[in-house]
C-alpha atoms as a PDB file:
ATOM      1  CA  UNK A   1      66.407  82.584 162.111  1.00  0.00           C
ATOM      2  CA  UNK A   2      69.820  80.714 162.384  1.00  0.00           C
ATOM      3  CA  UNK A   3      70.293  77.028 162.334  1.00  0.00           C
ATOM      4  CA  UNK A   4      70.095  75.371 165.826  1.00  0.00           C
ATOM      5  CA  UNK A   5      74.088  74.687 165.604  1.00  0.00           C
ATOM      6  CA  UNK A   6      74.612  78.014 165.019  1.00  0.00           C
ATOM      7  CA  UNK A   7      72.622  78.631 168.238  1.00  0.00           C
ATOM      8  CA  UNK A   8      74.480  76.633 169.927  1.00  0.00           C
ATOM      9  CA  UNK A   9      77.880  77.596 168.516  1.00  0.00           C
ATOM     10  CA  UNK A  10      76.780  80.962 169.647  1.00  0.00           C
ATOM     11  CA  UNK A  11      75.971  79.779 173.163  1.00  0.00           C
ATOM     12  CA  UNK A  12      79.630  78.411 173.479  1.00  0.00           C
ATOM     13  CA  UNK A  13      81.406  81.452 172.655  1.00  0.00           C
ATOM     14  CA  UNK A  14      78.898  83.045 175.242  1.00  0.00           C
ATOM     15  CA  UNK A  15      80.459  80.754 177.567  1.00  0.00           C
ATOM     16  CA  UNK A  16      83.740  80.807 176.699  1.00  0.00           C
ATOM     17  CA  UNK A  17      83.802  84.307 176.928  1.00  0.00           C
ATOM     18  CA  UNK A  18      82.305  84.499 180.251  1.00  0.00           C
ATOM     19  CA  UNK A  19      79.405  86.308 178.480  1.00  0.00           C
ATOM     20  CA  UNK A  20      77.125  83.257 180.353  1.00  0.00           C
ATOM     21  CA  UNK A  21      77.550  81.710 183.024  1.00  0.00           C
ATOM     22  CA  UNK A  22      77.868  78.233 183.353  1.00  0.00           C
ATOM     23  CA  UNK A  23      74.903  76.055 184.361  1.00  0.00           C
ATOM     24  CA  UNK A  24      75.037  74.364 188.254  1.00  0.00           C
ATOM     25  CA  UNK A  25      72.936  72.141 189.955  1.00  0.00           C
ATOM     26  CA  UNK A  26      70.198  74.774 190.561  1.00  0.00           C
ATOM     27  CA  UNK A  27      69.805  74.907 186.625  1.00  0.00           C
ATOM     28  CA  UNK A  28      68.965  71.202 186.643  1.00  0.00           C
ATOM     29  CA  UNK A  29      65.498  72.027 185.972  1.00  0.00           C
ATOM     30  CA  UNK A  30      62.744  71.265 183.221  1.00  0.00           C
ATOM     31  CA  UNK A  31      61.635  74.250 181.440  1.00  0.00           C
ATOM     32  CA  UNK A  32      57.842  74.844 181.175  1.00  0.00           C
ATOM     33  CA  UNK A  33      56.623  75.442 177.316  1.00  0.00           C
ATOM     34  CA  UNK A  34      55.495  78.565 176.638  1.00  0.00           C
ATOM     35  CA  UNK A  35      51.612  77.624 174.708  1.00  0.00           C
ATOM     36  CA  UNK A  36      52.195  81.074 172.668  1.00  0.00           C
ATOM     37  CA  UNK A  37      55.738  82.105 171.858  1.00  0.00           C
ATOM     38  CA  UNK A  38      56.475  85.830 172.400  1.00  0.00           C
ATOM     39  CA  UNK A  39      58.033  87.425 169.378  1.00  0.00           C
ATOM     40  CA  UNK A  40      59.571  90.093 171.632  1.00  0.00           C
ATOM     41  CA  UNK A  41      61.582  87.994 174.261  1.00  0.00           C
ATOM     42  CA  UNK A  42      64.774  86.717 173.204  1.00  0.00           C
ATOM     43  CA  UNK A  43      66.522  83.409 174.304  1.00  0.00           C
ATOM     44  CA  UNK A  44      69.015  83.852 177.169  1.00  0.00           C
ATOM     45  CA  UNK A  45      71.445  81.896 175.325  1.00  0.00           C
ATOM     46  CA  UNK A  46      71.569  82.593 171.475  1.00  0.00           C
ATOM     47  CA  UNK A  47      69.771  85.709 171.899  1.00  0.00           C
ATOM     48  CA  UNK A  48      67.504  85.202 169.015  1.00  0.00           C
ATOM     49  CA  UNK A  49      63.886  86.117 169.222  1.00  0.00           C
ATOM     50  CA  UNK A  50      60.662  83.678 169.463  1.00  0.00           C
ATOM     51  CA  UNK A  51      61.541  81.769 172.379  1.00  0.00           C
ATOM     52  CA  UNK A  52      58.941  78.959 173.021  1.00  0.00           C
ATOM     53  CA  UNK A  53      59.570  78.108 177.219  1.00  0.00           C
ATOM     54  CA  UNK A  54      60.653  79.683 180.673  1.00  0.00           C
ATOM     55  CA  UNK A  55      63.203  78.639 182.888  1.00  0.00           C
ATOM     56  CA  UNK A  56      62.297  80.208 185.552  1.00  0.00           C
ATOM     57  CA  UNK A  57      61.361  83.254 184.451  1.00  0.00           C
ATOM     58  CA  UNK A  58      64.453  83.583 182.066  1.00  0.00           C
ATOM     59  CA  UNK A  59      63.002  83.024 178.219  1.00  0.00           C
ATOM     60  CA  UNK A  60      65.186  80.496 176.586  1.00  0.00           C
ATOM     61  CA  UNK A  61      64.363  78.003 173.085  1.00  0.00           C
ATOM     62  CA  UNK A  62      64.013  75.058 174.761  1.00  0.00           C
ATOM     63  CA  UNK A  63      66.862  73.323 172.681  1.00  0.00           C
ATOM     64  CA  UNK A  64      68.816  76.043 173.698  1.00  0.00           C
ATOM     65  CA  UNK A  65      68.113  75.465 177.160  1.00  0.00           C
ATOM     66  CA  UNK A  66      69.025  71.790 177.334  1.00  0.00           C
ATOM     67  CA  UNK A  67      72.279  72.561 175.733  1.00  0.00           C
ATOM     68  CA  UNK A  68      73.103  75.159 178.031  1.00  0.00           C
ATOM     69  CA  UNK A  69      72.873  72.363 180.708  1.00  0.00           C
ATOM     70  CA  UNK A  70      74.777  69.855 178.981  1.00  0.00           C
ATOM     71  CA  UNK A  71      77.629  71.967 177.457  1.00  0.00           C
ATOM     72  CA  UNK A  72      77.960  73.680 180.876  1.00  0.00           C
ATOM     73  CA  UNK A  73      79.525  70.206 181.923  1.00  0.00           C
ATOM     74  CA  UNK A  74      82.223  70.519 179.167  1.00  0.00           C
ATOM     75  CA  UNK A  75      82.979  74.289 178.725  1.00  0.00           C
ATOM     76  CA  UNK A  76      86.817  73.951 179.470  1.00  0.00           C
ATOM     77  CA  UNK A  77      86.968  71.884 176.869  1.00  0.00           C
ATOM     78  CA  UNK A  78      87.269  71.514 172.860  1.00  0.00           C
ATOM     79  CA  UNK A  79      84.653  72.674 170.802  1.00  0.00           C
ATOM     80  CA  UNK A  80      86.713  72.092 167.650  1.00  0.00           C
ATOM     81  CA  UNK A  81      87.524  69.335 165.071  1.00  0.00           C
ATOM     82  CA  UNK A  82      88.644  66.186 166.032  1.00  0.00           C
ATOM     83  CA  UNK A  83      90.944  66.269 163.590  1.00  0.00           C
ATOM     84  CA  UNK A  84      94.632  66.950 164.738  1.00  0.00           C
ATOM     85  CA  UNK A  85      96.762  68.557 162.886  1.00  0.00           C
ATOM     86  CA  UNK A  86      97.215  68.787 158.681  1.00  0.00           C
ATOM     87  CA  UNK A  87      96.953  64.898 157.849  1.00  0.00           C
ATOM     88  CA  UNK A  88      95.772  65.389 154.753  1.00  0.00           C
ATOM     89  CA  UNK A  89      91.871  64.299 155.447  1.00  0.00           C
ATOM     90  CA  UNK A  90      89.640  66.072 156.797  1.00  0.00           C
ATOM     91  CA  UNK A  91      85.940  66.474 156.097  1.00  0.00           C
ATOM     92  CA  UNK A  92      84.213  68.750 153.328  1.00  0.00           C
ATOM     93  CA  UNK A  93      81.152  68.393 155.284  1.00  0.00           C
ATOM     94  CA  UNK A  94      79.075  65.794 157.981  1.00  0.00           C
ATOM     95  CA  UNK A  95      79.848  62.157 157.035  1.00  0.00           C
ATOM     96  CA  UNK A  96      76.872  61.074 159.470  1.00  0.00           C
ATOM     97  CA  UNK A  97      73.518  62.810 160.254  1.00  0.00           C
ATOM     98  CA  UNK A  98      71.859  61.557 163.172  1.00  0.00           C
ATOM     99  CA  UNK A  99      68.039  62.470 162.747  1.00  0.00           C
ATOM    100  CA  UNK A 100      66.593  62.960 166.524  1.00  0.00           C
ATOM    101  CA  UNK A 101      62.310  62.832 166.299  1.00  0.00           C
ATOM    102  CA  UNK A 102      61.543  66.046 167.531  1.00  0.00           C
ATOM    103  CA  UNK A 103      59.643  64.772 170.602  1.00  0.00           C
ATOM    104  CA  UNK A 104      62.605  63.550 171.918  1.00  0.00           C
ATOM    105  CA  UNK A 105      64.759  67.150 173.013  1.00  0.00           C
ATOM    106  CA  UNK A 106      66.458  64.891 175.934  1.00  0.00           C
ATOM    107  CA  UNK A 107      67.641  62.904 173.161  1.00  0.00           C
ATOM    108  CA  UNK A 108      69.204  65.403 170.991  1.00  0.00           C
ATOM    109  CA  UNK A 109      70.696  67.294 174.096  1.00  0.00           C
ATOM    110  CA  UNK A 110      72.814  63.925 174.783  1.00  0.00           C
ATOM    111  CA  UNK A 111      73.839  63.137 170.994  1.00  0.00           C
ATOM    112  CA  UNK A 112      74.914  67.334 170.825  1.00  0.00           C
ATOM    113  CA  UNK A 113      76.556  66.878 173.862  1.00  0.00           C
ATOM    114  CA  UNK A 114      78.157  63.242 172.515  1.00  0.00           C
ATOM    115  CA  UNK A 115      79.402  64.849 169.218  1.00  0.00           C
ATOM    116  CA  UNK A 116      80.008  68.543 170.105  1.00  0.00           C
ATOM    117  CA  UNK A 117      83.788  67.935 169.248  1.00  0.00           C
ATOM    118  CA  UNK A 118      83.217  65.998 165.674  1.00  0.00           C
ATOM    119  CA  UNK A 119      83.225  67.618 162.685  1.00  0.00           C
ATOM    120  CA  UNK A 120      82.291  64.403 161.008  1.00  0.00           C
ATOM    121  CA  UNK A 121      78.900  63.954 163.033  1.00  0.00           C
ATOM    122  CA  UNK A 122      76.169  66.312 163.095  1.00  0.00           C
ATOM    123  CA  UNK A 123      73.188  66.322 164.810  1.00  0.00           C
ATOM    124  CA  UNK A 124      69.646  67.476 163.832  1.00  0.00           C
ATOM    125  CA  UNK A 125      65.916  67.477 164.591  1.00  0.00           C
ATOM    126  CA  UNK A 126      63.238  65.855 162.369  1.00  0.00           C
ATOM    127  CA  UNK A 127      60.864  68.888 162.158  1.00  0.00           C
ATOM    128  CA  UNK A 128      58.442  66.816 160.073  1.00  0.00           C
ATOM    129  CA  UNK A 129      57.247  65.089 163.137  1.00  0.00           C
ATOM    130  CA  UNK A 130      57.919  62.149 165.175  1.00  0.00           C
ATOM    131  CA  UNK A 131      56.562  59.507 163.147  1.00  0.00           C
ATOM    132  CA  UNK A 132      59.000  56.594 161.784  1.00  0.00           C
ATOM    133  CA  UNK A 133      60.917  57.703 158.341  1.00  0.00           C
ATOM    134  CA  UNK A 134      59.693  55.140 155.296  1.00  0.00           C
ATOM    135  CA  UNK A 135      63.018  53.037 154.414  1.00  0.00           C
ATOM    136  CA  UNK A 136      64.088  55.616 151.539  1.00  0.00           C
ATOM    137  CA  UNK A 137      67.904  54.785 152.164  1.00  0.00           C
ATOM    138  CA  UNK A 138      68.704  58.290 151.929  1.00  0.00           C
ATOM    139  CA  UNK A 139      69.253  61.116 154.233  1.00  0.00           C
ATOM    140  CA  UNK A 140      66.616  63.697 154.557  1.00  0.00           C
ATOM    141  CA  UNK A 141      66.149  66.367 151.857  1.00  0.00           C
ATOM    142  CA  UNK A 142      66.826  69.158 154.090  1.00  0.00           C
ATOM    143  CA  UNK A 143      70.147  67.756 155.020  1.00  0.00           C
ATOM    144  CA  UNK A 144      70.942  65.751 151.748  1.00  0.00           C
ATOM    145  CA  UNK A 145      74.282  66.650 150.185  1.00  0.00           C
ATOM    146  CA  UNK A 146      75.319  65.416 146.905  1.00  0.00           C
ATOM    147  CA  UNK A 147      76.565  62.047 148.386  1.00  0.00           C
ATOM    148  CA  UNK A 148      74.375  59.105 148.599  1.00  0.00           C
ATOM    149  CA  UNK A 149      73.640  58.102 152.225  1.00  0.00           C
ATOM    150  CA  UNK A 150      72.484  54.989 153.951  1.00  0.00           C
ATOM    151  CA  UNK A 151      70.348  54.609 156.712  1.00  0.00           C
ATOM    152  CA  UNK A 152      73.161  52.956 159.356  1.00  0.00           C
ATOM    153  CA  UNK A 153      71.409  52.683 162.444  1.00  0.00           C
ATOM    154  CA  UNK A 154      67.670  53.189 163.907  1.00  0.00           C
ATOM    155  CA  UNK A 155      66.453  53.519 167.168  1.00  0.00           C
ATOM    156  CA  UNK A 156      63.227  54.543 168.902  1.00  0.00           C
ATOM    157  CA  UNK A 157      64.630  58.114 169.464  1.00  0.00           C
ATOM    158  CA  UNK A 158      66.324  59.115 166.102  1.00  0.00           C
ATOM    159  CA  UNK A 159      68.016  57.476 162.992  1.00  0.00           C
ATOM    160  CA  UNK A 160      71.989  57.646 161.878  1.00  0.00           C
ATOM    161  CA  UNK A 161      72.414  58.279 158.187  1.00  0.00           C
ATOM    162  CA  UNK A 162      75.938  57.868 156.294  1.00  0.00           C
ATOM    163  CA  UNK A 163      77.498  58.987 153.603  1.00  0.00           C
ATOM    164  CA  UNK A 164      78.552  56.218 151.176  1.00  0.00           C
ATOM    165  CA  UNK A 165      80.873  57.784 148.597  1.00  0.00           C
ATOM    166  CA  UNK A 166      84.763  57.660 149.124  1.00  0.00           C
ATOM    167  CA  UNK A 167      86.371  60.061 151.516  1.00  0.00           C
ATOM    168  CA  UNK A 168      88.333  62.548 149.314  1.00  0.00           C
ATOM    169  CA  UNK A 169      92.020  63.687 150.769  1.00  0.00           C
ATOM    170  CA  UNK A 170      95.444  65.029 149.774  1.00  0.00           C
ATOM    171  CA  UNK A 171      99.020  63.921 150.562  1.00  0.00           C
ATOM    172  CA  UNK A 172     100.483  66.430 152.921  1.00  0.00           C
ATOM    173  CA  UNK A 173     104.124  65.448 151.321  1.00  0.00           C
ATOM    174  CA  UNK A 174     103.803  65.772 147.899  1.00  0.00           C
ATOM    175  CA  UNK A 175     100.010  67.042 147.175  1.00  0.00           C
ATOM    176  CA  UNK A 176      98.447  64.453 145.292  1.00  0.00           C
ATOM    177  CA  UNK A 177      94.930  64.201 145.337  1.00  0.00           C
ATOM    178  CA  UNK A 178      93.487  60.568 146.461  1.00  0.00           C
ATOM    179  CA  UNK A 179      90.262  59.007 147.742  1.00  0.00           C
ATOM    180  CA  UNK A 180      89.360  56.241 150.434  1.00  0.00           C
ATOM    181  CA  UNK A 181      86.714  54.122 151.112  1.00  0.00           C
ATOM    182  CA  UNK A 182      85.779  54.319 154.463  1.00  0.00           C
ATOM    183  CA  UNK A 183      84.538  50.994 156.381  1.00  0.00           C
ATOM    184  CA  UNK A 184      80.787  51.168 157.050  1.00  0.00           C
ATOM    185  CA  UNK A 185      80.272  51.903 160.538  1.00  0.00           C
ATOM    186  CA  UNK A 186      76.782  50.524 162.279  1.00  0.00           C
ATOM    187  CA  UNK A 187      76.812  53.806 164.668  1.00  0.00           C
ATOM    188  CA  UNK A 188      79.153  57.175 164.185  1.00  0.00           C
ATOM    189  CA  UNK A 189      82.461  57.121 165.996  1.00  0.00           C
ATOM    190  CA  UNK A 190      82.374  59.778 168.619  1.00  0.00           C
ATOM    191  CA  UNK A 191      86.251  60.620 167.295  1.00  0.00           C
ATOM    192  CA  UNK A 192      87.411  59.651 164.349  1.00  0.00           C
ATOM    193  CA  UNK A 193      91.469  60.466 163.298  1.00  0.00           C
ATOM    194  CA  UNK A 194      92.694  59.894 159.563  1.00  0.00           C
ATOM    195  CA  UNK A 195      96.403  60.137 158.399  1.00  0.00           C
ATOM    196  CA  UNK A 196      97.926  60.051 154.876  1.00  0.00           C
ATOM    197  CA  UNK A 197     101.304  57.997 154.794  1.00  0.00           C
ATOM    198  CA  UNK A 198     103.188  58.529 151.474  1.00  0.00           C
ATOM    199  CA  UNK A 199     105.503  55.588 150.549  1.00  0.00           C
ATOM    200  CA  UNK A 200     108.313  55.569 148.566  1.00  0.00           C
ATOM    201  CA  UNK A 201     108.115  51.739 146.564  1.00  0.00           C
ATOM    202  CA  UNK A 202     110.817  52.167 143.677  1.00  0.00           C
ATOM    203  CA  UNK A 203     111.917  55.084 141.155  1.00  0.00           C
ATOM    204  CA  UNK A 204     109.278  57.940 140.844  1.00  0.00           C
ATOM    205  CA  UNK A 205     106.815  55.567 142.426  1.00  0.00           C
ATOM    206  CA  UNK A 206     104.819  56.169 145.261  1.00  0.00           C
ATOM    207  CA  UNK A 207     101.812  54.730 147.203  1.00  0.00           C
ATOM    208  CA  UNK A 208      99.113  56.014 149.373  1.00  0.00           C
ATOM    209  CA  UNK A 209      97.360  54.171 152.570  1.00  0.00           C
ATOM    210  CA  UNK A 210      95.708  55.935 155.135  1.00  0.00           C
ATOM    211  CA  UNK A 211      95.740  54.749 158.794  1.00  0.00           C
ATOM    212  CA  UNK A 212      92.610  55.211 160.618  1.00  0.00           C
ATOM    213  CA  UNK A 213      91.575  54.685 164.178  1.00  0.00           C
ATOM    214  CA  UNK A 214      88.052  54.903 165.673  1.00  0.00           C
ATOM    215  CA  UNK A 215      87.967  56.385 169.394  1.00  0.00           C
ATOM    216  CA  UNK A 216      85.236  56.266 172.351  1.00  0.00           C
ATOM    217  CA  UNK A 217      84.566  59.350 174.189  1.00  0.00           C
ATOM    218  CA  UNK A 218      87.337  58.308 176.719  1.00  0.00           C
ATOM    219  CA  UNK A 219      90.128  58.160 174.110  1.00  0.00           C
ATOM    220  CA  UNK A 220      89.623  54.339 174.073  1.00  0.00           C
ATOM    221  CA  UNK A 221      90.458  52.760 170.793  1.00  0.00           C
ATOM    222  CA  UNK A 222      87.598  50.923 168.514  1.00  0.00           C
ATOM    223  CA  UNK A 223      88.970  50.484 165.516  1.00  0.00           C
ATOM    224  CA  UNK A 224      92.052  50.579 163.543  1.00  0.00           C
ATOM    225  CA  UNK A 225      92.477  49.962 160.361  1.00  0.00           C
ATOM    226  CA  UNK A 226      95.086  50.679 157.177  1.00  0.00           C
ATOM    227  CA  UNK A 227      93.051  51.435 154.044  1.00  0.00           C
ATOM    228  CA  UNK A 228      94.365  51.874 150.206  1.00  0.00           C
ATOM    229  CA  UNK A 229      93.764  55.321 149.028  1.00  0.00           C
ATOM    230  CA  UNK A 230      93.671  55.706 144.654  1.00  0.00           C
ATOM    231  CA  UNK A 231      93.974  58.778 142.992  1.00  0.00           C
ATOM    232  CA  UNK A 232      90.889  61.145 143.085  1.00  0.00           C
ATOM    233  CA  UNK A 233      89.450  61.215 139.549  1.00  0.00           C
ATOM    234  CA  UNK A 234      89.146  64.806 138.953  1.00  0.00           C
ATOM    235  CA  UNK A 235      85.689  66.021 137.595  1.00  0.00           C
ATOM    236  CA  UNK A 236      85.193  65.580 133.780  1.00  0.00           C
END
């Protein structure tokens, strides 16, 4: 079985394409849980098997389902990386992981729906159960990578874990290799834009900063900030 993101990618082709339709207000319904998931029915949306509730009497995952409905909202618009254009940083993998309890599938439709155009954010379910993580400090094992990560933010619905190593890059202008440490951030930025600038500061010298700005949804800027970048020690 595929990853719930790649569900859900697969959902927004499907709607892209015109392949499914867009949800309306006639959609905007609660879909009843299925006690015993059929292994023959497949989910409207992803078309994968095991689907474990009805919408109406279409079968659908019921993940799938809510982000149907809350994509639907958005479908003429990006489903790619923040990131515009070649500016020399952009990210190897999630920098956050928000951890949604899995009781809370409202929840985790909203933060999808939030970061659906970040390729810095991603969003997944505790499957262990909706109990309250111990204070480990680290992400969980499923979705640990071989950064250390710190538990930024908590709420009642899910936690936000971040990566604290440096943010690795390259120089667009003359390809050096560099590294940044990133401000800590209490929550994820719903879009967050990095640029190299290469400086010229005296004969076969140069210098590295990158300029970063933190946007809301809207487009409205949070933070902006010009950060030192060093050369990336390459791997011994």
């Amino acid at each position: 079985m595929s990853s719930q993101r790649a569900r859900e990618n697969r959902i927004v082709e499907k709607l892209t394409a015109g392949a499914l339709r867009p949800a309306t207000s006639r959609d905007a319904v609660r879909p009843s849980i299925s006690p015993k998931p059929s292994g023959e029915d497949r989910c409207r949306g992803c078309d994968e098997p095991e689907v474990d509730s009805l919408a109406g009497n279409r079968p659908w995952h019921y993940l799938c389902f809510l982000f149907w409905q809350g994509r639907s909202e958005t479908v003429g618009g990006s489903y790619s990386s923040s990131v515009q254009g070649d500016h020399g940083v952009v990210p190897e993998r999630s920098r956050w992981v928000v951890v949604v309890r899995v009781d809370r599938p409202e929840a985790y439709a909203s933060l999808r729906r939030n970061f659906a155009g970040s390729a810095w954010v991603d969003v997944v379910v505790d499957r262990r159960g909706g109990a309250p993580r111990q204070d480990s400090g680290r992400a969980p094992a499923v979705e640990r990578r071989v950064s250390a990560f710190r538990r930024a933010h908590r709420s009642t619905d899910f936690e936000v874990y971040e990566a604290t190593a440096p943010l690795p890059g390259r120089c667009p202008q003359c390809g050096e290799k560099l590294s940044v440490e990133l401000p800590r951030f209490a929550e994820p930025p719903v879009r967050l834009d990095l640029a190299v600038v290469h400086e010229d500061i005296g004969p076969d010298r140069v210098r590295h900063a990158v300029e970063l700005q933190s946007l809301s949804a809207t487009g409205r800027v949070l933070l902006a900030s010009r950060l030192f970048a060093r050369p990336h020690p390459d791997p011994a």
